[in-house]
C-alpha atoms as a PDB file:
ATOM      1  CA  UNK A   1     133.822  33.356  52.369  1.00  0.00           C
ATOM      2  CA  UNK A   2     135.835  35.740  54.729  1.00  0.00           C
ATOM      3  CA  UNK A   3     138.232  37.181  52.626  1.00  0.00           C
ATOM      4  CA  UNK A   4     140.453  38.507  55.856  1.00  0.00           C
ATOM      5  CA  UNK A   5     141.413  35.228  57.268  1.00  0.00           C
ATOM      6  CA  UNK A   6     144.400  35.373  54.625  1.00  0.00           C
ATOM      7  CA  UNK A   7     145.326  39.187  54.889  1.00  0.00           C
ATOM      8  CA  UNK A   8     148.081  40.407  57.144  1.00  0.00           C
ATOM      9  CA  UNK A   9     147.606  43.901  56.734  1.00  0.00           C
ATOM     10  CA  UNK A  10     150.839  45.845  56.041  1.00  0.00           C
ATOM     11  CA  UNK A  11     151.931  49.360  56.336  1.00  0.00           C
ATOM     12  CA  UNK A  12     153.733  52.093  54.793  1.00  0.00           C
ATOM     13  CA  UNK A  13     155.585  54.449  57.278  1.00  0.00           C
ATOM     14  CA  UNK A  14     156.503  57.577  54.774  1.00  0.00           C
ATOM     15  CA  UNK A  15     159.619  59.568  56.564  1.00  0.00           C
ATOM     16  CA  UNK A  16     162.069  61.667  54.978  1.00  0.00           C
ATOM     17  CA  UNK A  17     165.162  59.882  56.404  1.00  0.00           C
ATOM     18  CA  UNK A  18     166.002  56.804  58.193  1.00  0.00           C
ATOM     19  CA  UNK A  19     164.548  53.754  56.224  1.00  0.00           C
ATOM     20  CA  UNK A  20     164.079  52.655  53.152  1.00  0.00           C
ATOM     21  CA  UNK A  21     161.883  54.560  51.502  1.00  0.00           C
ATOM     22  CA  UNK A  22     164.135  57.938  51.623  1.00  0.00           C
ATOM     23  CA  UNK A  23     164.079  59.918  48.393  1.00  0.00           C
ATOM     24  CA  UNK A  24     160.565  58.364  47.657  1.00  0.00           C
ATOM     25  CA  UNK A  25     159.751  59.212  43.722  1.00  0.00           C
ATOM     26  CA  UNK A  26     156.177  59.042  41.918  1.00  0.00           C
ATOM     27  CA  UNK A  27     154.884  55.635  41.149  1.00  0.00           C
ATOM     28  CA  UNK A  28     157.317  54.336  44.428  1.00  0.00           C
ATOM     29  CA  UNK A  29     155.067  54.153  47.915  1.00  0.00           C
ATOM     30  CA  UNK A  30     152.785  51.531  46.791  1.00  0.00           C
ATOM     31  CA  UNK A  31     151.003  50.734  50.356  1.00  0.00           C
ATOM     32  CA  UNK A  32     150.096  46.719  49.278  1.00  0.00           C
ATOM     33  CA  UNK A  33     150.812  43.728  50.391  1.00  0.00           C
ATOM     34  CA  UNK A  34     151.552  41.905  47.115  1.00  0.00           C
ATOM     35  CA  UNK A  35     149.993  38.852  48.994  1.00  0.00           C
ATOM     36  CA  UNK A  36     152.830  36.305  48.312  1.00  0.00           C
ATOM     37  CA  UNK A  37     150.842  33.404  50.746  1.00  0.00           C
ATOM     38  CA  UNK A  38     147.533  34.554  48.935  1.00  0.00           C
ATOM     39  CA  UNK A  39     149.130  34.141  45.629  1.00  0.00           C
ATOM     40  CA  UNK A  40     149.791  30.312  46.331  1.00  0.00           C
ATOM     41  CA  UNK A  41     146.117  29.709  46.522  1.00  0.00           C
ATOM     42  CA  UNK A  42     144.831  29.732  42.839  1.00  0.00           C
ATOM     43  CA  UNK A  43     141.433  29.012  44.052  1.00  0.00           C
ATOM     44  CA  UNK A  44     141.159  31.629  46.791  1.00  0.00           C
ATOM     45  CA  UNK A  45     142.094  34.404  44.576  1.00  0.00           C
ATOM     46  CA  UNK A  46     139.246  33.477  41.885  1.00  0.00           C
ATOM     47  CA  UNK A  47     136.695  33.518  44.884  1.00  0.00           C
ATOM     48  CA  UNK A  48     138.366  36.966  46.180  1.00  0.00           C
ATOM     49  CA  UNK A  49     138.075  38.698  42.703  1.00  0.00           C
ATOM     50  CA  UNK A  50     134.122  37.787  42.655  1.00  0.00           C
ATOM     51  CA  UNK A  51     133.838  39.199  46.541  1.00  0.00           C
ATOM     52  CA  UNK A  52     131.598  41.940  46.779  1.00  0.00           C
ATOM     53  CA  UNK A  53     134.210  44.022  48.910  1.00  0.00           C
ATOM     54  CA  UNK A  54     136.970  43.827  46.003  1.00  0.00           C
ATOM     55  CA  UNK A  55     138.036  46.381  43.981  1.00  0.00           C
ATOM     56  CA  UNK A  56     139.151  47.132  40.532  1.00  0.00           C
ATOM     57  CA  UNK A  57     141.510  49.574  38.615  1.00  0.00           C
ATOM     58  CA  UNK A  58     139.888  49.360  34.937  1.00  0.00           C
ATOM     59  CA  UNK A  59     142.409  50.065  31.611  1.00  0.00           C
ATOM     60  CA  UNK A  60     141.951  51.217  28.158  1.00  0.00           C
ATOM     61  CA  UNK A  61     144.336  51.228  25.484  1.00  0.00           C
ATOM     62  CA  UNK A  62     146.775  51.488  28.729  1.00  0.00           C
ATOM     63  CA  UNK A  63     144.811  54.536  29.839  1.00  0.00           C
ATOM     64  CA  UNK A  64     143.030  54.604  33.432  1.00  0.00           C
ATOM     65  CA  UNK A  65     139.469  55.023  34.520  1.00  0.00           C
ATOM     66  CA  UNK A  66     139.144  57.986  36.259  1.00  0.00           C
ATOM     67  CA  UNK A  67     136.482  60.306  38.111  1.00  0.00           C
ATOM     68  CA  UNK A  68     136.434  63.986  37.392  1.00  0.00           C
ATOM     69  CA  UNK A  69     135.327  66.023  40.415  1.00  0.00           C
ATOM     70  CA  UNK A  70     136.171  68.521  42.897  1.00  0.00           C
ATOM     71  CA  UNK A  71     139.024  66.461  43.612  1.00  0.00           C
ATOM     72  CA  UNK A  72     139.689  63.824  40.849  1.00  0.00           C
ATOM     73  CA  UNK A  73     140.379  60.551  41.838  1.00  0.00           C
ATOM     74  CA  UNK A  74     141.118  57.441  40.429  1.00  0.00           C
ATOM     75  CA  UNK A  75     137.824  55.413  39.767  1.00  0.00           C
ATOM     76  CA  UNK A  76     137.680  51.675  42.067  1.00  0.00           C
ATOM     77  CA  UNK A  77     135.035  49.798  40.657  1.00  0.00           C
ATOM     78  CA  UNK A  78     133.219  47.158  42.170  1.00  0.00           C
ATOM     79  CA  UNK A  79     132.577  43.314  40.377  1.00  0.00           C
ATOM     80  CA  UNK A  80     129.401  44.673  40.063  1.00  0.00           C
ATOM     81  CA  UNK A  81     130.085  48.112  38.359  1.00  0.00           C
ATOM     82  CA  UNK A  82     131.963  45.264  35.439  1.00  0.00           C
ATOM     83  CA  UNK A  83     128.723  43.016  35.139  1.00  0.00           C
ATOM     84  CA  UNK A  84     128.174  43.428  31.031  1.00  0.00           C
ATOM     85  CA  UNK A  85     132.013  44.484  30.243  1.00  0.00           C
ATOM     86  CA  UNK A  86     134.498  42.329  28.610  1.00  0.00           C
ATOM     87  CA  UNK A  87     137.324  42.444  30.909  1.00  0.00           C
ATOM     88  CA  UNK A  88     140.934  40.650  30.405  1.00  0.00           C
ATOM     89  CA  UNK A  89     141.218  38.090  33.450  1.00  0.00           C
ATOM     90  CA  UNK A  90     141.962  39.977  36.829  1.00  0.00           C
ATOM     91  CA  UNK A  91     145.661  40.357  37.565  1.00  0.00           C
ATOM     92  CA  UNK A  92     145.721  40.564  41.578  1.00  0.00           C
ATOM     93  CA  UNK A  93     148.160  43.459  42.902  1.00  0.00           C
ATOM     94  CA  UNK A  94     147.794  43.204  46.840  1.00  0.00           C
ATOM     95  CA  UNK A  95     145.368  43.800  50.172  1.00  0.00           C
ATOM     96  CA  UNK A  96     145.362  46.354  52.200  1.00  0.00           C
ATOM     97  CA  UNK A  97     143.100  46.595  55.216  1.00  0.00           C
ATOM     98  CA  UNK A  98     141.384  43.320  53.795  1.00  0.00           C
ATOM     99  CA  UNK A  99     140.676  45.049  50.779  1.00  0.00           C
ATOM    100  CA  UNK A 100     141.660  42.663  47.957  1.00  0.00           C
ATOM    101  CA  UNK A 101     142.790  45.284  44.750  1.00  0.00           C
ATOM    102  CA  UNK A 102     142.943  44.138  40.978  1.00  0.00           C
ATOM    103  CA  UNK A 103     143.404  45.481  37.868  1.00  0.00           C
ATOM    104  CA  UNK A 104     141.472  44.448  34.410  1.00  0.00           C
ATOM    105  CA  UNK A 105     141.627  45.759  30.688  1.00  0.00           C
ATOM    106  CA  UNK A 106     138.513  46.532  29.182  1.00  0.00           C
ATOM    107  CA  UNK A 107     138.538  44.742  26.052  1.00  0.00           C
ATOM    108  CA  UNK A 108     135.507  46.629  24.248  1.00  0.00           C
ATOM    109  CA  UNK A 109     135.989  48.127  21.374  1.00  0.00           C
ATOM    110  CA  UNK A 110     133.503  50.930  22.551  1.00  0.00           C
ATOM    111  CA  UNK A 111     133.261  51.137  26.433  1.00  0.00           C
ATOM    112  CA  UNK A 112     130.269  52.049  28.216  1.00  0.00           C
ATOM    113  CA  UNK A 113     130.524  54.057  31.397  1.00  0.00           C
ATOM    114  CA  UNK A 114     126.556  53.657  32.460  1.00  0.00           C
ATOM    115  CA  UNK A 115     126.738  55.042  36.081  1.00  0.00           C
ATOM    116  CA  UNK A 116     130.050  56.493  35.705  1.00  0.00           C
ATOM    117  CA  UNK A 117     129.301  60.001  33.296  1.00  0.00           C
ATOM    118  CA  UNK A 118     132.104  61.619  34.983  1.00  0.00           C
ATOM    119  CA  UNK A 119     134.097  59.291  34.368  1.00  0.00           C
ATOM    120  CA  UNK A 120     136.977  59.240  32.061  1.00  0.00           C
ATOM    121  CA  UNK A 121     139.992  57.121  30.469  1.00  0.00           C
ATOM    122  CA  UNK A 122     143.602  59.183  30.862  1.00  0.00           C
ATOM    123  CA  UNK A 123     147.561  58.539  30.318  1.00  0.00           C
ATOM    124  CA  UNK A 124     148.917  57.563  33.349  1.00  0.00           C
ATOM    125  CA  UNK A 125     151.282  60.966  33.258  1.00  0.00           C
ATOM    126  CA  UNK A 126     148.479  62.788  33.435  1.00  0.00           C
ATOM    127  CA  UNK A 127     147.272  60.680  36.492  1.00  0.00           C
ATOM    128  CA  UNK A 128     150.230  61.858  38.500  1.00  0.00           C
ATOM    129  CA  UNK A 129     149.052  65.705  38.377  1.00  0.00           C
ATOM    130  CA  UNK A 130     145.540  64.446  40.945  1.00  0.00           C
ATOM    131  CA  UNK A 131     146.444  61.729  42.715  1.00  0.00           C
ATOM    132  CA  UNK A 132     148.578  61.035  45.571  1.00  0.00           C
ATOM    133  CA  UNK A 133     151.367  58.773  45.326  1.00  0.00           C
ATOM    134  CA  UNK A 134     149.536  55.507  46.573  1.00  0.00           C
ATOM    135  CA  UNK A 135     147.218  55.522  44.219  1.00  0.00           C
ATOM    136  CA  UNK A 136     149.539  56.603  41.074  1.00  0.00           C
ATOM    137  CA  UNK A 137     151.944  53.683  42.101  1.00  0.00           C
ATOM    138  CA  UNK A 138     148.773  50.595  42.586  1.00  0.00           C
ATOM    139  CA  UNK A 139     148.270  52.146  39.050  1.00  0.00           C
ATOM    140  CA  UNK A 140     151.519  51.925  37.800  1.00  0.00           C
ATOM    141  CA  UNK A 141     151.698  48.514  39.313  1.00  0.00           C
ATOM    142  CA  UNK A 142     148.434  47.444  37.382  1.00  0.00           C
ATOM    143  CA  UNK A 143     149.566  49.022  34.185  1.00  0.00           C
ATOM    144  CA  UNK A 144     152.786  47.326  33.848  1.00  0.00           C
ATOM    145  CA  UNK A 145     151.514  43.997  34.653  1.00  0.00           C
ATOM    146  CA  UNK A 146     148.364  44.448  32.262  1.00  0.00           C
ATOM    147  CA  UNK A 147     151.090  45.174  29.844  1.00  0.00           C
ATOM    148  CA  UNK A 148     153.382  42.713  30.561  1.00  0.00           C
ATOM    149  CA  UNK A 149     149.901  39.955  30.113  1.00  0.00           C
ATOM    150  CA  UNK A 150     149.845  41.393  26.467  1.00  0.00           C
ATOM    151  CA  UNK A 151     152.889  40.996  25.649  1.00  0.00           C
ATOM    152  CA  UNK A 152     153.587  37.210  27.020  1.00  0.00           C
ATOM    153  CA  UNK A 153     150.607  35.396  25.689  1.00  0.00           C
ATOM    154  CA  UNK A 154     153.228  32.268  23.458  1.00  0.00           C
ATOM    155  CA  UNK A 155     155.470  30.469  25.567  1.00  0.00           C
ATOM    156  CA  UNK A 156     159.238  31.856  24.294  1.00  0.00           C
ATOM    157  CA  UNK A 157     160.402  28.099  24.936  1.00  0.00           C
ATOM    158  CA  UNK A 158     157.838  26.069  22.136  1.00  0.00           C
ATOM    159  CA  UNK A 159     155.867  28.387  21.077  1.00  0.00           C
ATOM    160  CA  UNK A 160     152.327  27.526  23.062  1.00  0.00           C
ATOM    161  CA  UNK A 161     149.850  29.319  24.616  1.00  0.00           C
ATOM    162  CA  UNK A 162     150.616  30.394  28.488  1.00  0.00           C
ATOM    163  CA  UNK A 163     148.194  30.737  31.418  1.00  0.00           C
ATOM    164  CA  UNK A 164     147.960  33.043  33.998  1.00  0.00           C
ATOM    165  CA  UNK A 165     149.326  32.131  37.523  1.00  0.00           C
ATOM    166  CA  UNK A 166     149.806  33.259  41.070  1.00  0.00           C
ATOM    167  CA  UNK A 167     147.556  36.150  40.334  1.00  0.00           C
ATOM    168  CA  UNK A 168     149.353  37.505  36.875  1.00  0.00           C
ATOM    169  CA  UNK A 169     153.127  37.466  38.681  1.00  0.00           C
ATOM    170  CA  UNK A 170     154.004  34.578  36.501  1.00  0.00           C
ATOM    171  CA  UNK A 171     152.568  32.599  33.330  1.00  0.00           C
ATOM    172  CA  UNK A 172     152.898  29.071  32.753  1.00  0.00           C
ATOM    173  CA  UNK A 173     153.267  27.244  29.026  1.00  0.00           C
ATOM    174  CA  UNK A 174     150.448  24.978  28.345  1.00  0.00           C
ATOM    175  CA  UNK A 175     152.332  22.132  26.714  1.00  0.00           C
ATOM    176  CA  UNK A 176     156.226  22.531  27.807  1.00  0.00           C
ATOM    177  CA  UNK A 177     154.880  23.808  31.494  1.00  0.00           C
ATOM    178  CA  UNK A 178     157.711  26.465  31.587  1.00  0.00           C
ATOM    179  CA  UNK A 179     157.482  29.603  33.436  1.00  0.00           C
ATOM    180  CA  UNK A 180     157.983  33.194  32.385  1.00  0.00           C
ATOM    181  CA  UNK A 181     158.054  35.930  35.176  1.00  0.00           C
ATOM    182  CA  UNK A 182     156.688  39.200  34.865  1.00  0.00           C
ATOM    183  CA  UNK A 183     159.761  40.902  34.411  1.00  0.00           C
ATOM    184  CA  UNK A 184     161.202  44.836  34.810  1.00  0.00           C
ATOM    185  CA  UNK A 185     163.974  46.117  32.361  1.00  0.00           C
ATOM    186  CA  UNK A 186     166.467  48.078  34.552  1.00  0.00           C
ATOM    187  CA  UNK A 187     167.853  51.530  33.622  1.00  0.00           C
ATOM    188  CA  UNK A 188     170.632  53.428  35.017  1.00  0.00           C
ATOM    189  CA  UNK A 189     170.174  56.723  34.887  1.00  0.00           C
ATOM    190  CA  UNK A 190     172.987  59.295  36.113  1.00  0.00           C
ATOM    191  CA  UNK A 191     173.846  62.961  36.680  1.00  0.00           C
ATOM    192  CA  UNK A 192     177.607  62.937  35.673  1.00  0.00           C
ATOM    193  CA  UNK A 193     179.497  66.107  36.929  1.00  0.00           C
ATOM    194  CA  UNK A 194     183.097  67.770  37.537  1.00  0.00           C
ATOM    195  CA  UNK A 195     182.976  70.513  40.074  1.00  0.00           C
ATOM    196  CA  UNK A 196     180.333  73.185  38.977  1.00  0.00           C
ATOM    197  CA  UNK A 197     179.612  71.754  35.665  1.00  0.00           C
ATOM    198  CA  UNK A 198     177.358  68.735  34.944  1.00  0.00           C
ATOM    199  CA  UNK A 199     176.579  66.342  31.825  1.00  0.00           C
ATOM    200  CA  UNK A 200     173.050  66.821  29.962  1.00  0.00           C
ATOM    201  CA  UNK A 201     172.216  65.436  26.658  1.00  0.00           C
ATOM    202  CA  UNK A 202     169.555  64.848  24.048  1.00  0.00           C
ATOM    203  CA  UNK A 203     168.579  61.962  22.905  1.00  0.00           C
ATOM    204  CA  UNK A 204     168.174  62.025  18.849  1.00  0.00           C
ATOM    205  CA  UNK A 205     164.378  62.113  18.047  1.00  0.00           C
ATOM    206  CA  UNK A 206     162.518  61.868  21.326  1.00  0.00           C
ATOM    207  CA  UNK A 207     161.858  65.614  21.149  1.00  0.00           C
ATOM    208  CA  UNK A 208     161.654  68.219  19.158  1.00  0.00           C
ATOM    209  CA  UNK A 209     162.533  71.121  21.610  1.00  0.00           C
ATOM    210  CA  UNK A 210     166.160  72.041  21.069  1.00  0.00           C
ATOM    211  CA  UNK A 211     166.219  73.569  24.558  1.00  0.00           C
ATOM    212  CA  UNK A 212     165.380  70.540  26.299  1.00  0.00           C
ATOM    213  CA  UNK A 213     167.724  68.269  27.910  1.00  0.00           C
ATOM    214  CA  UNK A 214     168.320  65.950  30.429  1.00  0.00           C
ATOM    215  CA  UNK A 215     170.666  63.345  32.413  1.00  0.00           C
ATOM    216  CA  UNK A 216     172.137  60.262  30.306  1.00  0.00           C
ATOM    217  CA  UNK A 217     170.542  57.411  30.475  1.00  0.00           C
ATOM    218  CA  UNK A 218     170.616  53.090  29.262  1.00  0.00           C
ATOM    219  CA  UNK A 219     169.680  49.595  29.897  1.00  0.00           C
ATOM    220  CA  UNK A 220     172.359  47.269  31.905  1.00  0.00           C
ATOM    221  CA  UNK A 221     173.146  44.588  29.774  1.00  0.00           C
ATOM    222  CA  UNK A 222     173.453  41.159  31.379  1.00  0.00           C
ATOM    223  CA  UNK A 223     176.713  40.559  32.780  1.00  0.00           C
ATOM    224  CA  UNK A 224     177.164  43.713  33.981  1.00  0.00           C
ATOM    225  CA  UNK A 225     176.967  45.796  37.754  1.00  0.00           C
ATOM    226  CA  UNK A 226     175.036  49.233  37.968  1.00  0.00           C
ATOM    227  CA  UNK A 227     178.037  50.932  38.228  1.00  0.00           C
ATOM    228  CA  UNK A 228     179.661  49.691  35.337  1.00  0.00           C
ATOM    229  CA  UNK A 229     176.444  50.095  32.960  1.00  0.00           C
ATOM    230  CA  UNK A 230     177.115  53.504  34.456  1.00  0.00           C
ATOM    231  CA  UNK A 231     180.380  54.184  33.156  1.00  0.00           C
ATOM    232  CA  UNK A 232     179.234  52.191  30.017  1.00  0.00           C
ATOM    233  CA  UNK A 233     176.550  54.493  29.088  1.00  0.00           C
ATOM    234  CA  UNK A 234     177.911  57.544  29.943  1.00  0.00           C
ATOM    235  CA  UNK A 235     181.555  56.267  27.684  1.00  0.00           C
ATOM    236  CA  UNK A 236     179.282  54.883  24.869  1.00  0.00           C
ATOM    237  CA  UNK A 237     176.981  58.229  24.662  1.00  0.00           C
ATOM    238  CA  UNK A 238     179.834  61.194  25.426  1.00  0.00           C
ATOM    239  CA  UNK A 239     182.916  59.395  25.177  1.00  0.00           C
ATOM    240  CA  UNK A 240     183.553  60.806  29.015  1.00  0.00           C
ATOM    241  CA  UNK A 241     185.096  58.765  31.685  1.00  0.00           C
ATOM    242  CA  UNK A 242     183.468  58.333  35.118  1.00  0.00           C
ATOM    243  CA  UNK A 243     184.719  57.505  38.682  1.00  0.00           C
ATOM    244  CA  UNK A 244     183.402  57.143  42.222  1.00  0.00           C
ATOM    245  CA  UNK A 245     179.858  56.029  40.935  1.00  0.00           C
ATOM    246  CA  UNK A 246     177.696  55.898  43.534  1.00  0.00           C
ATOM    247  CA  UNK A 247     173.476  55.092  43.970  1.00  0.00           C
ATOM    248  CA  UNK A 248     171.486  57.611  44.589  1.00  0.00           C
ATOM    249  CA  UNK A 249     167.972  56.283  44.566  1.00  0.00           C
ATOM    250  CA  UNK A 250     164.993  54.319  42.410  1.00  0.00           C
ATOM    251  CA  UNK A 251     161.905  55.052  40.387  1.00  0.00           C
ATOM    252  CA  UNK A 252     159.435  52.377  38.862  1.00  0.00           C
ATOM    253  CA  UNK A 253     158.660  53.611  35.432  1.00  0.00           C
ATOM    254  CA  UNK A 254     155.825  51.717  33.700  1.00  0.00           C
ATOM    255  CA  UNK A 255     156.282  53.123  30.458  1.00  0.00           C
ATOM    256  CA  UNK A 256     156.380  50.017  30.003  1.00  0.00           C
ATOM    257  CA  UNK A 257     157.795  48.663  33.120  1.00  0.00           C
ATOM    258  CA  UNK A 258     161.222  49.962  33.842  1.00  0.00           C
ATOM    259  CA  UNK A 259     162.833  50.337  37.270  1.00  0.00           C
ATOM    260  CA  UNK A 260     164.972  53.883  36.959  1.00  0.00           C
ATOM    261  CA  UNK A 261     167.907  53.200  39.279  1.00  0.00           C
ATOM    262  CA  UNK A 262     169.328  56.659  40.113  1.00  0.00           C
ATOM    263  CA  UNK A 263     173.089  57.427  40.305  1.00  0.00           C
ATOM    264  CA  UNK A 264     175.577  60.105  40.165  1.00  0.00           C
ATOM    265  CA  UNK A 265     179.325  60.108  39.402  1.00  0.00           C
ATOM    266  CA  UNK A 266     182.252  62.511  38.607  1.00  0.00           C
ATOM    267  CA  UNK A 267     184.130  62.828  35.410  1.00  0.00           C
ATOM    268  CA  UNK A 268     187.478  61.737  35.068  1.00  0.00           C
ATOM    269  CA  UNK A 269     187.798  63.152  31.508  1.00  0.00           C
ATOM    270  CA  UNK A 270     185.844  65.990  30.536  1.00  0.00           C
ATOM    271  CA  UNK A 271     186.248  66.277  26.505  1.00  0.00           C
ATOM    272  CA  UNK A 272     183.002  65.203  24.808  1.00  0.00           C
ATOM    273  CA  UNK A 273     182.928  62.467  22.300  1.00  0.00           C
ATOM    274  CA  UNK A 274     179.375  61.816  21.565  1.00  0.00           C
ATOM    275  CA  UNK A 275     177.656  59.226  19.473  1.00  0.00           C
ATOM    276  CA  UNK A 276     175.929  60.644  16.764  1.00  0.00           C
ATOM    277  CA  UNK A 277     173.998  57.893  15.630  1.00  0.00           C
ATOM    278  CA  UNK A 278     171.963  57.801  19.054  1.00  0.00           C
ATOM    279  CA  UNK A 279     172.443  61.952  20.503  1.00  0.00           C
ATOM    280  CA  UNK A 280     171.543  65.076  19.012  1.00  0.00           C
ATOM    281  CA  UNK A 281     173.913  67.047  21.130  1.00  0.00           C
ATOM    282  CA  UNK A 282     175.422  66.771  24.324  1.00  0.00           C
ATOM    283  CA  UNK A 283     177.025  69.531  26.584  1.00  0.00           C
ATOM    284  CA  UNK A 284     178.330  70.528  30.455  1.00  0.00           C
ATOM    285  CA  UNK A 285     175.885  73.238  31.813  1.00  0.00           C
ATOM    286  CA  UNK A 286     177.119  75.464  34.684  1.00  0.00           C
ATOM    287  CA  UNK A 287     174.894  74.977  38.009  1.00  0.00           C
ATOM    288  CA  UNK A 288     174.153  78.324  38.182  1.00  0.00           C
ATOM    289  CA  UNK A 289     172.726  78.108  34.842  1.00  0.00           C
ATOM    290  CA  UNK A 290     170.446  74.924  35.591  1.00  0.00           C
ATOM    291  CA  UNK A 291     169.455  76.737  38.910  1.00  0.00           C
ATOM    292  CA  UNK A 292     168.237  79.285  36.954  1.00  0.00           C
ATOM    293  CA  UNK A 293     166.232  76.629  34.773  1.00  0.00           C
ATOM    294  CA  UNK A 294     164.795  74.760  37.803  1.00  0.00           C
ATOM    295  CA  UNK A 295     163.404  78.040  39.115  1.00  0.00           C
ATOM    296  CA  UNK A 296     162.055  79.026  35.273  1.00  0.00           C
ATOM    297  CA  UNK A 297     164.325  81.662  35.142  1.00  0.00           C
ATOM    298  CA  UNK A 298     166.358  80.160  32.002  1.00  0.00           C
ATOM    299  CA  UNK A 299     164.140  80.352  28.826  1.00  0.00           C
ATOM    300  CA  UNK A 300     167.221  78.443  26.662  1.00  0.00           C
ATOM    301  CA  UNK A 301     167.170  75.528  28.947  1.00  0.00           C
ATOM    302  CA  UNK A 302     164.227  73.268  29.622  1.00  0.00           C
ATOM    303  CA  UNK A 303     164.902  70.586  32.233  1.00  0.00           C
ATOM    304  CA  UNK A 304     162.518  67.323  33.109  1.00  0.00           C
ATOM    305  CA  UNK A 305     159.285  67.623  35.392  1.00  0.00           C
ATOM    306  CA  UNK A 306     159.403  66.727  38.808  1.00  0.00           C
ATOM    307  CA  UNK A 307     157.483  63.631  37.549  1.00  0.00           C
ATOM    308  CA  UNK A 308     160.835  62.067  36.673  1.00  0.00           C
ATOM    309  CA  UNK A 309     163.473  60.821  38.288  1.00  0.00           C
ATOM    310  CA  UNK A 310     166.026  63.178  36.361  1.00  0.00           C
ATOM    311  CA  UNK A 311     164.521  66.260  37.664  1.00  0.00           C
ATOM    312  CA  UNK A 312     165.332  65.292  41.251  1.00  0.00           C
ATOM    313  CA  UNK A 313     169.094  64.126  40.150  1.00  0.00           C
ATOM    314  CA  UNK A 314     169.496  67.258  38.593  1.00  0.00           C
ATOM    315  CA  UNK A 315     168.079  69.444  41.842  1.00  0.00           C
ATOM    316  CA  UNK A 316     169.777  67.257  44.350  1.00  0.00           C
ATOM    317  CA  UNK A 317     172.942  67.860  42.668  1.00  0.00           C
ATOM    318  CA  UNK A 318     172.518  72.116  42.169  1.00  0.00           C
ATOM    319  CA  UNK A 319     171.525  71.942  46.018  1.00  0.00           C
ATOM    320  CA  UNK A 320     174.605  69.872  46.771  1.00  0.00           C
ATOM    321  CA  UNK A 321     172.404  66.922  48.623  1.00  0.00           C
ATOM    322  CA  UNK A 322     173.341  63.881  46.363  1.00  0.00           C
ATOM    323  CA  UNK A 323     175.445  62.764  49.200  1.00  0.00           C
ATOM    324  CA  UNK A 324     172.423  62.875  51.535  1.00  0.00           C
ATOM    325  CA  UNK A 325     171.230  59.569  51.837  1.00  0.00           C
ATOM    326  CA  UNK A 326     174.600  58.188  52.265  1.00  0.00           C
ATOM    327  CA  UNK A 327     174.547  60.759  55.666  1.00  0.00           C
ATOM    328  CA  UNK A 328     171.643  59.163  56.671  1.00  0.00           C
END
């Protein structure tokens, strides 16, 4: 079978302004084609996930298989290297340079890694610290969707089993013959300011370091445009008014599989009225103050990673470049 009679082999052009791809964030540059004429072909992508020349990301308990060396790297197995495994059924995430790239689960309660001793199963946080962005984004990709398979086994409609389709992008009810997408829950998530102050909260429970904080964040409901989940969210958690929302940029966050969709916005009202039930405090922090944080300099204020969206709100808006990519 030759496998590259159905690729058209697609690439990435990284630049820092210009296209679509400015203000590129971790797990964002995936270099596939998602192979949406391969996909049609149920057939063709059963034969191309037994090819020799295919490759495999392999999951754990929604960890990744990875090989510890000079320079770690995420571990692409072979079919061969998954002879003797049980293995959930391939979920097919793209070709590039007729390559065809999958992702599996390893279903074993204990997992033997005969061949691969320095090999290992991590979070995919951890992933992000040795690996460039590619790679952590095919496994974000493969994470979600493995996920996603999980989670969406009884059709929603009767109650049956489903079956995968078009690779894993959809499944398919086995009596009603509905379909259920593989679907992303979007976030807004916003840095809120008025002049030289800005909006940081904490959320109640999710940690338990009282100097840590961060930009507000929530689901858009149905019904609803970004900017007005904006001024939602922001109303709902800190009883603050916003104006002149605007978007700033987009993360894919497969924690489970969320798409962060970046804004910023100024105050119109400025006295805090926060929800108690769902923030353990909310305040406005001076930008000299977080500049000091960002640079480690501020022991009383602990900001998000770089791994985050919200880190790069946050510095975009103490180096005055939110309004960059609108200059563009």
């Amino acid at each position: 079978m030759n496998i590259s009679q159905h690729n058209v082999i697609y690439e990435t052009v990284l630049s820092p302004r210009g296209n679509l791809l400015v203000n590129q964030h971790i797990y964002s540059g995936n270099p596939l084609d998602r192979g949406d004429a391969e996909r049609r072909d149920e057939q063709f992508l059963v034969h191309a996930s037994e090819h020799s020349s295919s490759r495999f990301l392999l999951f754990k308990n929604q960890e990744i298989l990875i090989t510890r060396s000079s320079k770690p790297d995420v571990t692409w197995l072979s079919r061969k290297d998954l002879e003797g495994m049980r293995i959930s059924e391939p979920v097919f995430l793209g070709i590039l340079e007729s390559v065809y790239y999958f992702a599996v689960d390893n279903i074993d309660e204990e997992c033997s890694l005969t061949g691969f001793e320095n090999s290992e199963f991590i979070d995919l946080r951890s992933l992000t610290d040795i690996v460039d962005h590619s790679e952590a984004s095919m496994a974000a990709q493969g994470k979600a969707q493995l996920d996603w398979h999980k989670r969406n086994g009884f059709c929603g409609v009767c109650g049956a089993n489903t079956v995968m389709k078009r690779g894993g992008q959809v499944r398919q009810c086995s009596r009603c013959s509905s379909f259920n997408y593989a679907r992303t829950d979007s976030v807004v998530i916003m840095i809120i300011y008025s002049g030289d102050w800005c909006l940081l909260g904490q959320t109640r429970g999710r940690s338990t370091d009282k100097t840590r904080y961060s930009v507000l964040a929530g689901f858009v409901e149905q019904g609803e445009s970004i900017e007005e989940a904006v001024a939602r969210e922001v109303m709902e958690e800190a009883g603050v008014s916003v104006k002149n929302v605007r978007y700033h940029s987009s993360q894919p966050w497969p924690f489970p599989s969320n798409l962060m969709i970046g804004c910023y916005g100024e105050a119109s009202s400025t006295n805090i009225k926060m929800d108690n039930e769902e923030m353990q405090d909310i305040r406005w922090f001076h930008r000299d103050e977080i500049a000091r944080s960002l640079q480690g300099l501020n022991d009383s204020l602990t900001l998000p990673g770089p791994i985050a969206i919200a880190h790069h709100l946050i510095k975009s808006w103490v180096e005055g470049t939110l309004h960059q990519i609108d200059e563009s």
